[in-house]
Protein backbone atom coordinates (compact mmCIF):
# COMPACT_ATOMS: atom_id res chain seq x y z
CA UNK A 1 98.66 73.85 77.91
CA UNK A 2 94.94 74.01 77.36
CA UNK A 3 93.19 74.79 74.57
CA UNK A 4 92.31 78.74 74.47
CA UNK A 5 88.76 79.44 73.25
CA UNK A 6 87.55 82.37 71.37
CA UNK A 7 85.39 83.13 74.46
CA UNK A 8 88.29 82.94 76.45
CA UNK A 9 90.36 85.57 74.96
CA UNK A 10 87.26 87.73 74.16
CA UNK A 11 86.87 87.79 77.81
CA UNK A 12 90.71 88.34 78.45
CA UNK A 13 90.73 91.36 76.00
CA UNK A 14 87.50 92.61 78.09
CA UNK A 15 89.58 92.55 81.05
CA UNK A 16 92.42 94.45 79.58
CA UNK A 17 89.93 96.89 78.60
CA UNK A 18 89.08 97.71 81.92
CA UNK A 19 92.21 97.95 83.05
CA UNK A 20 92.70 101.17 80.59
CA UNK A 21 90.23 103.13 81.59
CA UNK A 22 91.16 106.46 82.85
CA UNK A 23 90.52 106.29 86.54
CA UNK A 24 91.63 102.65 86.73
CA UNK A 25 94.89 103.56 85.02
CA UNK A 26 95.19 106.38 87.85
CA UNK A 27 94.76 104.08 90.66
CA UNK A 28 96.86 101.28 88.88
CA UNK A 29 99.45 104.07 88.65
CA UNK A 30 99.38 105.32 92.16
CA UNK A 31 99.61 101.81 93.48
CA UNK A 32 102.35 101.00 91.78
CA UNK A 33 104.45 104.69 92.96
CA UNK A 34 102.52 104.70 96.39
CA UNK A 35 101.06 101.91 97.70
CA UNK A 36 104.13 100.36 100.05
CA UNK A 37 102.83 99.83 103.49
CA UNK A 38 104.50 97.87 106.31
CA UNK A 39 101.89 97.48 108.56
CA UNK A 40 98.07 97.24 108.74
CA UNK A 41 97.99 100.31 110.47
CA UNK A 42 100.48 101.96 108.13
CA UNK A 43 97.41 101.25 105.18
CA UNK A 44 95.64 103.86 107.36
CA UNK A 45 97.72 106.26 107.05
CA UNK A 46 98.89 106.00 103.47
CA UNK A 47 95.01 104.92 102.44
CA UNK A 48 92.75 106.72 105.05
CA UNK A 49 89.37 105.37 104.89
CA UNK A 50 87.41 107.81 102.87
CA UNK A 51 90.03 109.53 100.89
CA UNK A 52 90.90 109.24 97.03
CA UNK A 53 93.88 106.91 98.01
CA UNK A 54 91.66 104.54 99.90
CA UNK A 55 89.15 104.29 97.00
CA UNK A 56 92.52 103.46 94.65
CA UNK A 57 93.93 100.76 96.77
CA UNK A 58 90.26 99.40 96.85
CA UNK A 59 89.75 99.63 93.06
CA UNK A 60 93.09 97.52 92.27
CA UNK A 61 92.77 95.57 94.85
CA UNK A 62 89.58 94.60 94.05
CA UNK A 63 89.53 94.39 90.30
CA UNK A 64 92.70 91.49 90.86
CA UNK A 65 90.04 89.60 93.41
CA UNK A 66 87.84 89.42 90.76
CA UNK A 67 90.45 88.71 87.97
CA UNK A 68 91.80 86.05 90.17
CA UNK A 69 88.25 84.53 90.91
CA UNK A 70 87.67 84.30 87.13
CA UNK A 71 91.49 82.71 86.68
CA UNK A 72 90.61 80.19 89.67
CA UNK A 73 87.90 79.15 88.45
CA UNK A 74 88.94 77.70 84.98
CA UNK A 75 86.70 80.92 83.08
CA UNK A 76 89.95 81.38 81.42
CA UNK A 77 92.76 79.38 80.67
CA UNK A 78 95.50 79.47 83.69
CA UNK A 79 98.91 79.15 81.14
CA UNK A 80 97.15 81.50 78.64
CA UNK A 81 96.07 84.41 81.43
CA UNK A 82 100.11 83.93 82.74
CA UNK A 83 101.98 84.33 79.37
CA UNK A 84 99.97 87.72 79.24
CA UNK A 85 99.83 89.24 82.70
CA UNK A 86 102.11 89.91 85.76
CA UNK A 87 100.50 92.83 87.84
CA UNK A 88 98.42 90.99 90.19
CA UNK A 89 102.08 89.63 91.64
CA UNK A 90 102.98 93.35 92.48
CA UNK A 91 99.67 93.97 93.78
CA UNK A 92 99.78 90.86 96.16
CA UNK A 93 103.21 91.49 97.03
CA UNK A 94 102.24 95.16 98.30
CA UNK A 95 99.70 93.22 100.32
CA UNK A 96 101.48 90.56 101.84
CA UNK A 97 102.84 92.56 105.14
CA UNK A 98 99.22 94.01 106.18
CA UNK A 99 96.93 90.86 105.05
CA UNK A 100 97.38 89.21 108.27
CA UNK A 101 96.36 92.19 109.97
CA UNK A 102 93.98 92.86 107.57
CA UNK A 103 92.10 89.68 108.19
CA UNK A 104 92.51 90.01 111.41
CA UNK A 105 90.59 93.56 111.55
CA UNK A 106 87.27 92.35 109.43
CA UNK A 107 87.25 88.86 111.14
CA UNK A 108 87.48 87.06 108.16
CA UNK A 109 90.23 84.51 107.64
CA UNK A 110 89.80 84.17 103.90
CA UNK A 111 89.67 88.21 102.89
CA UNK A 112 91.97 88.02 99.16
CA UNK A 113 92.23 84.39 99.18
CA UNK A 114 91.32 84.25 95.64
CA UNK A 115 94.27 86.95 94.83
CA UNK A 116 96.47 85.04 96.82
CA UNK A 117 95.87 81.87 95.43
CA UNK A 118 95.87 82.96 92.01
CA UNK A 119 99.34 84.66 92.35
CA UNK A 120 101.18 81.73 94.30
CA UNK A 121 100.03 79.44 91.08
CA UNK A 122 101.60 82.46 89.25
CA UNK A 123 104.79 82.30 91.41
CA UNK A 124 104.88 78.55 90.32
CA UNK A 125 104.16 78.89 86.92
CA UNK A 126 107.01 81.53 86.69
CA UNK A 127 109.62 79.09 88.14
CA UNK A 128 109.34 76.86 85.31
CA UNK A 129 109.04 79.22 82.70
CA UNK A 130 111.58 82.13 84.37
CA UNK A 131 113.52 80.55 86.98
CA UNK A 132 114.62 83.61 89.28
CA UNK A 133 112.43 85.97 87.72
CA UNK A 134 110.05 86.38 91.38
CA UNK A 135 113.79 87.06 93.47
CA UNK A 136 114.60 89.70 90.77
CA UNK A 137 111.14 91.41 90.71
CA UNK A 138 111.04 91.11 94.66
CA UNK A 139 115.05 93.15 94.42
CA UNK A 140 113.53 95.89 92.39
CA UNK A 141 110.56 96.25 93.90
CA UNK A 142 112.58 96.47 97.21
CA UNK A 143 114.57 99.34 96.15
CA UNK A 144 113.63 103.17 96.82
CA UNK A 145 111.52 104.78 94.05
CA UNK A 146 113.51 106.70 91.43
CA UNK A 147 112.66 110.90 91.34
CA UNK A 148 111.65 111.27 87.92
CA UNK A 149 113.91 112.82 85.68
CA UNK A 150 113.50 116.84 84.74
CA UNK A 151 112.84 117.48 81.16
CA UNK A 152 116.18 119.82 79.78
CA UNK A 153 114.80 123.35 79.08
CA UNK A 154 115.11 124.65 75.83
CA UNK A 155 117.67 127.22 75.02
CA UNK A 156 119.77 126.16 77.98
């Protein structure tokens, strides 16, 4: 383990921070419920360019890129940002069926390296510190979404 800096976990908290703000929580929230495409051309239709959904996927997508780049680049410590964060792993999982397509559509052979990168040095950090825990995530994930549960009425 390196040595964490005061700097270092200023900047961490900073990025938590943005992560709670209202609209980011939305997005965070719908990609997590919503954002479950097959295909490249299935992102289309669940994220239409243009629409609220789109701008969403765009805004998680591309806050991780940047959180990654930071990670990647030794701004903050790699053991220290893993013991406190896990959602870039969902978010890159969600992406791994359309980024080939994805790629493929902007020309660009390197479009979310940085997220990728970042989350397969997650995936190995995780199997020495939780053996198993990427297979379990990966069966949960995999299952259908739960209806939420109705409140009981009162006087019922």
């Amino acid at each position: 383990m390196g040595e964490v800096t005061h700097e270092q976990v200023n900047l961490m908290l900073k990025l938590y921070d943005m992560r709670r703000e209202p609209l980011m929580r939305e997005a965070r929230s719908w990609y997590g419920a919503k954002f479950r495409p097959a295909s490249f051309e299935e992102m289309s239709k669940i994220a239409p360019m243009g629409s609220k959904e789109n701008a969403f996927a765009r805004m998680v997508i591309s806050y991780w890129g940047m959180v990654a780049s930071i990670v990647n680049r030794g701004l903050i410590d790699e053991d220290f940002f893993f013991e406190n964060s896990g959602e870039q792993w969902m978010v890159w999982e969600r992406m791994k069926p359309i980024i080939e397509g994805w790629r493929a559509a902007y020309g660009n052979p390197h479009l979310h390296e940085n997220l990728q990168k970042h989350v397969e040095k997650l995936e190995t950090w995780r199997s020495k510190h939780a053996p198993g825990m990427a297979d379990a995530m990966r069966r949960m994930m995999s299952a259908p979404p739960k209806p939420a549960a109705k409140a009981k009425g009162k006087g019922k």
